[in-house]
N, C-alpha and C. Protein backbone atom coordinates (compact mmCIF):
# COMPACT_ATOMS: atom_id res chain seq x y z
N UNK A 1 -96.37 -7.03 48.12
CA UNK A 1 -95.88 -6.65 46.80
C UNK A 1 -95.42 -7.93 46.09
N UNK A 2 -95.62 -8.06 44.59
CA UNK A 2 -95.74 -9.18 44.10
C UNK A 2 -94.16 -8.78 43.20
N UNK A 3 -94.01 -9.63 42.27
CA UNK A 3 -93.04 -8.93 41.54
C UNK A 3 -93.16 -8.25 40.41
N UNK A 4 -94.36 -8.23 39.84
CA UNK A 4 -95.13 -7.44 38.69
C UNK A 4 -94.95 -6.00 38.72
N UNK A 5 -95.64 -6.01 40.56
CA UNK A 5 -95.40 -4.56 41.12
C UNK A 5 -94.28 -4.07 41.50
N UNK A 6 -93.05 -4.82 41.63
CA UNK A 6 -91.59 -4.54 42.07
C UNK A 6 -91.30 -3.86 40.76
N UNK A 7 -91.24 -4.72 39.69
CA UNK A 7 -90.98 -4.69 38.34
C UNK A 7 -91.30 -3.14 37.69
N UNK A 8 -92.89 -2.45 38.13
CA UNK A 8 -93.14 -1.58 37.63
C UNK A 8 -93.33 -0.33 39.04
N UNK A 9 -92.85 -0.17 39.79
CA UNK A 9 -92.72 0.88 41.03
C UNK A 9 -91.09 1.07 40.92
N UNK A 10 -90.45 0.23 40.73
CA UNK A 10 -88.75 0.13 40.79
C UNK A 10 -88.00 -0.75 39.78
N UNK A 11 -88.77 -0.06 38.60
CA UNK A 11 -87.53 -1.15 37.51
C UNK A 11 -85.86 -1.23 37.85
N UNK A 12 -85.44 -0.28 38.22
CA UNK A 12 -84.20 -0.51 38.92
C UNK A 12 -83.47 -1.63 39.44
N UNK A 13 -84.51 -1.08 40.66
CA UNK A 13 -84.48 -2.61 42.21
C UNK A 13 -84.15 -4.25 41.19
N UNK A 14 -85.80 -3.71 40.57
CA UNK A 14 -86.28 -4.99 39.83
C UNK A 14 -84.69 -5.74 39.00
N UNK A 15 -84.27 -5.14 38.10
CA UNK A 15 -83.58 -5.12 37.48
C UNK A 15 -82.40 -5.78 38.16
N UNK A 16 -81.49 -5.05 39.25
CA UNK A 16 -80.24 -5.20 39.77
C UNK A 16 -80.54 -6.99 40.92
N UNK A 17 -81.95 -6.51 41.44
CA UNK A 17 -82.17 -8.30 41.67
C UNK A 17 -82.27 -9.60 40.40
N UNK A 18 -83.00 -9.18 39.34
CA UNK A 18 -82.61 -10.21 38.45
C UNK A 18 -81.68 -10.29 38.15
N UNK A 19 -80.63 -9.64 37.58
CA UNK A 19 -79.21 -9.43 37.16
C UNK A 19 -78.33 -10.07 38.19
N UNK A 20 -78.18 -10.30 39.82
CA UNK A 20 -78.03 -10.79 40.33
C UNK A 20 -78.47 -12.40 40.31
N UNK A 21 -79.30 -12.58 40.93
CA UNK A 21 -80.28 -13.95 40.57
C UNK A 21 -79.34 -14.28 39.00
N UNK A 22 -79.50 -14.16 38.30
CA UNK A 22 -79.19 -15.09 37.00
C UNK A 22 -77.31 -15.25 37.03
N UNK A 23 -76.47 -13.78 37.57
CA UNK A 23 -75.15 -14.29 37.92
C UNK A 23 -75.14 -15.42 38.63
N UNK A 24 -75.86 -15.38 40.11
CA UNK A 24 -76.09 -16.77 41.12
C UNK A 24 -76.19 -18.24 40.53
N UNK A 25 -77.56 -18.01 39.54
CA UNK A 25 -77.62 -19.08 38.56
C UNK A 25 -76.08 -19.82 37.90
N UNK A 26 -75.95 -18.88 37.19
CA UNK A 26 -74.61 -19.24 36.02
C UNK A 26 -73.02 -19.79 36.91
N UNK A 27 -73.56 -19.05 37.88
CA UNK A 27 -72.04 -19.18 38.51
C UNK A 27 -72.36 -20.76 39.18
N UNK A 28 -73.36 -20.75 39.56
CA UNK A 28 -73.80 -22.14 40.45
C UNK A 28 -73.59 -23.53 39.22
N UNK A 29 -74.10 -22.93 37.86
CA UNK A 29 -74.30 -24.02 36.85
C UNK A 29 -72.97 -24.67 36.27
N UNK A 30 -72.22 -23.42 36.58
CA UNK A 30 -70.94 -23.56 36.23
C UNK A 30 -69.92 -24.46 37.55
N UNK A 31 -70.03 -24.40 38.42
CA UNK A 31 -69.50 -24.91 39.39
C UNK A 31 -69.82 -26.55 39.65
N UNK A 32 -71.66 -26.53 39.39
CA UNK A 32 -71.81 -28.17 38.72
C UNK A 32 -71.50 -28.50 37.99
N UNK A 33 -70.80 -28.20 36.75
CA UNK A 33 -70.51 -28.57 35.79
C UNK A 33 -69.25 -28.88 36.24
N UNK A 34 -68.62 -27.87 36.24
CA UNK A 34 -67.22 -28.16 36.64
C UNK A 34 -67.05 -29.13 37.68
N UNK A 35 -67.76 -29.59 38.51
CA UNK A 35 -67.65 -30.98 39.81
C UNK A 35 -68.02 -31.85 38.73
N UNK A 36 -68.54 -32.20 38.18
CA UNK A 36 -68.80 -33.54 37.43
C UNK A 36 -67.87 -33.56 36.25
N UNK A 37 -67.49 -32.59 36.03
CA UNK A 37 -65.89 -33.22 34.92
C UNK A 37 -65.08 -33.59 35.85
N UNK A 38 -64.10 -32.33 37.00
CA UNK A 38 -63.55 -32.95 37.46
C UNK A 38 -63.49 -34.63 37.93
N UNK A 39 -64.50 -34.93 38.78
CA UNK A 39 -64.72 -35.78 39.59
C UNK A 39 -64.97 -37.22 38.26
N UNK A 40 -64.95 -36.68 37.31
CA UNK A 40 -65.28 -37.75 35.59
C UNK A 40 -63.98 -38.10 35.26
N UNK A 41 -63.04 -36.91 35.38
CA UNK A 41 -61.62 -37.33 34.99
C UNK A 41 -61.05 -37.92 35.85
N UNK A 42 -61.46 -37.64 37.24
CA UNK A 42 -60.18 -38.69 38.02
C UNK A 42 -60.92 -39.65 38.29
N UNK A 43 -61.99 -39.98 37.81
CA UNK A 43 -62.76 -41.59 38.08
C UNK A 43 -62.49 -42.47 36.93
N UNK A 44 -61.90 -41.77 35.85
CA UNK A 44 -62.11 -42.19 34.65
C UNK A 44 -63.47 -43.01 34.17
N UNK A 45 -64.34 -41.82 34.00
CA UNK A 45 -65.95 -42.31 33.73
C UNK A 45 -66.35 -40.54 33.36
N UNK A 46 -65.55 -40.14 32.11
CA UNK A 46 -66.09 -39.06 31.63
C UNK A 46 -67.36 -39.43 30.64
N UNK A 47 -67.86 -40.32 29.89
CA UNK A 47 -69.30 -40.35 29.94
C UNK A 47 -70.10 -40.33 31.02
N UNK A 48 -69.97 -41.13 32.12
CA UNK A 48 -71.21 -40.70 32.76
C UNK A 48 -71.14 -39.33 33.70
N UNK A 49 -69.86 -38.60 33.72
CA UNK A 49 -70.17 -36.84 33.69
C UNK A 49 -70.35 -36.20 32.87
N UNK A 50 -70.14 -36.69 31.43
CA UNK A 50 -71.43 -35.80 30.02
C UNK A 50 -72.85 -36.09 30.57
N UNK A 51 -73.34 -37.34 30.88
CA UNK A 51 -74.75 -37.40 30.52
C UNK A 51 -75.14 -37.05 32.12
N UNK A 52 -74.38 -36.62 33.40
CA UNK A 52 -74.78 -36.11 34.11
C UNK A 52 -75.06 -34.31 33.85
N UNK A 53 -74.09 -34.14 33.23
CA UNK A 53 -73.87 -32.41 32.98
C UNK A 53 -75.18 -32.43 32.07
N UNK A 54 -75.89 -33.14 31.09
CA UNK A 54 -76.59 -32.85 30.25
C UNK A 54 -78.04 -33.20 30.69
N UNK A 55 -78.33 -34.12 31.73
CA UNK A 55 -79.02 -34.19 32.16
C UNK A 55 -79.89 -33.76 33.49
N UNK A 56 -79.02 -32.89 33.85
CA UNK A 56 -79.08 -32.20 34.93
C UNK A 56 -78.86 -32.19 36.46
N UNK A 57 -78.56 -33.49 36.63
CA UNK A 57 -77.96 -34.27 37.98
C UNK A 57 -76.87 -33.09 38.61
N UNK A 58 -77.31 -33.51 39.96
CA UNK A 58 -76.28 -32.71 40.88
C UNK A 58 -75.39 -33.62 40.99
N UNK A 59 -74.32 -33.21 41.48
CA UNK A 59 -73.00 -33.88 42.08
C UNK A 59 -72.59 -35.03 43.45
N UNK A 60 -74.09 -34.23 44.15
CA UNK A 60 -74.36 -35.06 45.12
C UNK A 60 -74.86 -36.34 44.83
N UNK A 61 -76.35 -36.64 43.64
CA UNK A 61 -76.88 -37.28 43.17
C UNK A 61 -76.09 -38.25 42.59
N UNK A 62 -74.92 -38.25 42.29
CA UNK A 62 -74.43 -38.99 41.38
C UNK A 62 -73.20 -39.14 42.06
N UNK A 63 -72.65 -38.79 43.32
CA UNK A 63 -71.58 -39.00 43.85
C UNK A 63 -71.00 -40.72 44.06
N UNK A 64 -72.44 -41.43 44.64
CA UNK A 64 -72.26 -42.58 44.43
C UNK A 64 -71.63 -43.63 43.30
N UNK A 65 -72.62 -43.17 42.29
CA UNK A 65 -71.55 -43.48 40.99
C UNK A 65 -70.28 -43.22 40.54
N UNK A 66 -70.06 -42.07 40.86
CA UNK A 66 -68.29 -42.22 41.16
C UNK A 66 -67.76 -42.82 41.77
N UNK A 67 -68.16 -42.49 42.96
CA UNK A 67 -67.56 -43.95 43.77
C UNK A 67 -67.04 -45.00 42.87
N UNK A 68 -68.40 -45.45 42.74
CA UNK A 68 -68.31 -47.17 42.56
C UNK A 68 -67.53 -47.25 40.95
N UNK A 69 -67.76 -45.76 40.31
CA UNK A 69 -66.73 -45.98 38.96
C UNK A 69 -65.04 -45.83 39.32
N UNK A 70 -64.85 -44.91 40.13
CA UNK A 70 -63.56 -44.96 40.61
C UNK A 70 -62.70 -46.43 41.52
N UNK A 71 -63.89 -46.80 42.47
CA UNK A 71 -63.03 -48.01 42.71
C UNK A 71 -62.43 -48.83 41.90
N UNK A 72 -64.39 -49.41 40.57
CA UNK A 72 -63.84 -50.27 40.07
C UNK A 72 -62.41 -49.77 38.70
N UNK A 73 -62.38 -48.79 38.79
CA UNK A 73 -61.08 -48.57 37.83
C UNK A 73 -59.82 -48.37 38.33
N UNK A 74 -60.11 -48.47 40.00
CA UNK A 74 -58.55 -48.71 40.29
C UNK A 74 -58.40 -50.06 40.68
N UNK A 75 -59.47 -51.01 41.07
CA UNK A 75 -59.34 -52.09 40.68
C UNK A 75 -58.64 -52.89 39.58
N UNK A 76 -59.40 -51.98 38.81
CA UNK A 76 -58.77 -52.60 37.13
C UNK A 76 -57.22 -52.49 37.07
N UNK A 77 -56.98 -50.99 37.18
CA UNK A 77 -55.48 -51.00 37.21
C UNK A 77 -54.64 -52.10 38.41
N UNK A 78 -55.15 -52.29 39.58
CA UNK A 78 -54.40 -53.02 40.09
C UNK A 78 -53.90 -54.56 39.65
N UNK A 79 -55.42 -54.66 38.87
CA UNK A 79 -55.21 -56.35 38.57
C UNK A 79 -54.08 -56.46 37.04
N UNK A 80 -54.17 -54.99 36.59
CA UNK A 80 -53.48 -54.89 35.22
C UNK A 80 -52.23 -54.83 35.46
N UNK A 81 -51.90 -54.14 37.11
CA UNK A 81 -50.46 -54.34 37.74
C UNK A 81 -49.94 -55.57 37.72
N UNK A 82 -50.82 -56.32 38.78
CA UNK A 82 -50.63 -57.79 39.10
C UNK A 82 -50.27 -58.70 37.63
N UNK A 83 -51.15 -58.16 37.08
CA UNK A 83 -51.27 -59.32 35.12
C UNK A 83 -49.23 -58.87 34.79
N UNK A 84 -48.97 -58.25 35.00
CA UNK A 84 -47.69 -56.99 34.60
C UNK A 84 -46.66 -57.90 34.88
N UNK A 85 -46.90 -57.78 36.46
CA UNK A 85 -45.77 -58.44 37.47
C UNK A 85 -45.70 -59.93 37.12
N UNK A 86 -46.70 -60.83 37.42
CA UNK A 86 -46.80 -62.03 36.93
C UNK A 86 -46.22 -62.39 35.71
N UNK A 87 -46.60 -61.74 34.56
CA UNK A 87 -45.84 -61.97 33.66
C UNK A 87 -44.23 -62.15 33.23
N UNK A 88 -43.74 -60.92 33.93
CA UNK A 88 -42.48 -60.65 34.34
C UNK A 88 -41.96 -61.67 35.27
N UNK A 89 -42.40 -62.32 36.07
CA UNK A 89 -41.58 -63.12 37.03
C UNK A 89 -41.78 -64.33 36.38
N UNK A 90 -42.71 -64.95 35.34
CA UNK A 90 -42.92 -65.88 34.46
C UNK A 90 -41.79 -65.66 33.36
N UNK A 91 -41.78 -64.77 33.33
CA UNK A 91 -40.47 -64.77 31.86
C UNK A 91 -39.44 -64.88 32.48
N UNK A 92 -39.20 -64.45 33.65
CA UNK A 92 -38.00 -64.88 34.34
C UNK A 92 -37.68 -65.67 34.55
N UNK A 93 -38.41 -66.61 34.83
CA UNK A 93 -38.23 -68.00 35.64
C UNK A 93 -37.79 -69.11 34.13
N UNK A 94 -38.41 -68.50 33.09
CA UNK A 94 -37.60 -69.51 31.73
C UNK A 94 -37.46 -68.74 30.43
N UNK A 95 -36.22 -69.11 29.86
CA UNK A 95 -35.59 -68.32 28.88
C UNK A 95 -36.22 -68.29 27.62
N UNK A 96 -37.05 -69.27 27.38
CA UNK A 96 -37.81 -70.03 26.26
C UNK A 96 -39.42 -70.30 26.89
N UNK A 97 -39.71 -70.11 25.76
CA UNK A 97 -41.53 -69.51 25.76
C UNK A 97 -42.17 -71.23 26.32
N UNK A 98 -43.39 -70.91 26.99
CA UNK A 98 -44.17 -72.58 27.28
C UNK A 98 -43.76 -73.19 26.46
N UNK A 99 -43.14 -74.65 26.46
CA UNK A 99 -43.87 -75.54 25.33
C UNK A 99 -44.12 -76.61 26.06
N UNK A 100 -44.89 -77.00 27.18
CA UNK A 100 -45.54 -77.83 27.22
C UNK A 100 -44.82 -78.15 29.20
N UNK A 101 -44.66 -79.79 29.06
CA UNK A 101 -44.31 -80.55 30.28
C UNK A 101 -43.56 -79.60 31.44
N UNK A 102 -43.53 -79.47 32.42
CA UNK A 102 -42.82 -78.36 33.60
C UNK A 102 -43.43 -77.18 33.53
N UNK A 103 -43.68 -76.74 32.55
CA UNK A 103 -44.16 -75.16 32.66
C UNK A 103 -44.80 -74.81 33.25
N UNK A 104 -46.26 -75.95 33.76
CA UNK A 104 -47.44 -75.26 34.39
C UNK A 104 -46.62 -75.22 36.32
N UNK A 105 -45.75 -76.21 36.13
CA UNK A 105 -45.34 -75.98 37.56
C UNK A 105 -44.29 -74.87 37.81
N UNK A 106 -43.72 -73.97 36.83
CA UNK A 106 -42.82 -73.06 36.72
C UNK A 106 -44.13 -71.76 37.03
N UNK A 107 -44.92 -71.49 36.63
CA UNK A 107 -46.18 -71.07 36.01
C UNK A 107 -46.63 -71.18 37.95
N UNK A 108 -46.82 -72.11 38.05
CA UNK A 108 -47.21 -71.92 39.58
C UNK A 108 -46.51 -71.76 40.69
N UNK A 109 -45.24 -71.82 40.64
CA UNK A 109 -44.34 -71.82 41.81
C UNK A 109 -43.83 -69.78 41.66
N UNK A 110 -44.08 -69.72 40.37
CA UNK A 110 -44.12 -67.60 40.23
C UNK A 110 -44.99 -67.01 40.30
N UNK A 111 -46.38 -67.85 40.53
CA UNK A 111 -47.37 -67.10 40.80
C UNK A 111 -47.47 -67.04 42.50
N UNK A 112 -47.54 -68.05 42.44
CA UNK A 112 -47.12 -68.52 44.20
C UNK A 112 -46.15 -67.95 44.61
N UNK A 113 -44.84 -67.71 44.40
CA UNK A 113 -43.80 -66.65 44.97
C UNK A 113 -44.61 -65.27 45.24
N UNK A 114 -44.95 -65.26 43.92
CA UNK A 114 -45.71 -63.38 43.98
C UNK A 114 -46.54 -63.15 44.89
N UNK A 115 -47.65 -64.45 45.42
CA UNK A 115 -49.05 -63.97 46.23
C UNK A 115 -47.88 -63.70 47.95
N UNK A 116 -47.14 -64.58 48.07
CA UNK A 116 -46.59 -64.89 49.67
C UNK A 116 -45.67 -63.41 49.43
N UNK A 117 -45.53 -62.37 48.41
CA UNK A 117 -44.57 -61.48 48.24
C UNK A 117 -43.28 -61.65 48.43
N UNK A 118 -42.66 -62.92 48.16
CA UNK A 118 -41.38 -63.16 47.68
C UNK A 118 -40.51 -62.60 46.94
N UNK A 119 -41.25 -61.75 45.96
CA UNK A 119 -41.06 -61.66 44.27
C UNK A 119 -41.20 -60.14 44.63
């Protein structure tokens, strides 16, 4: 039996299996969708979960790219930490902004505190 003949011996049958089948669908489309926002917002790389959702990529397919978008953005934040801290232990170390002679060694002896975690 083909489904032509399902279709016309048991429109019913026919019926309550497609109606099924297309919930399966929607619910499935919806659940990809929903993994690639999520997984977009906490990578912070919600474009490339639009043009996955729109392009049809699974979650699996593209898991990699999260990855590598999520590291490098907590990367980022870390070094934006570090830029933070540095700064702060640089303003500490003198009351008055660079102007010139000593500074670069003030400048290095707080950067240098910070790497040995002194600071």
């Amino acid at each position: 039996m083909n489904a032509k003949e399902l279709r016309e011996k048991y429109p019913d049958l026919f019926a309550q299996v497609r109606d099924e089948g297309v919930a399966a669908g929607e619910a499935a489309e919806r659940q990809r969708c929903s993994d690639h926002l999520r997984v977009g917002e906490a990578a912070g790389c919600m474009d490339l979960a639009v043009a996955a959702i729109l392009d049809g990529s699974t979650y699996e397919s593209m898991r990699a790219r999260y990855d590598a978008a999520a590291i490098s953005a907590a990367a980022a934040r870390r070094a934006a930490d570090d830029s933070k801290q540095v700064e702060s232990v640089i303003e500490g170390q003198s009351s008055t902004p660079a102007s010139g002679d000593g500074d670069e060694e003030k400048v290095h002896a707080a950067v240098t505190a910070y790497l040995r975690g002194e600071l």
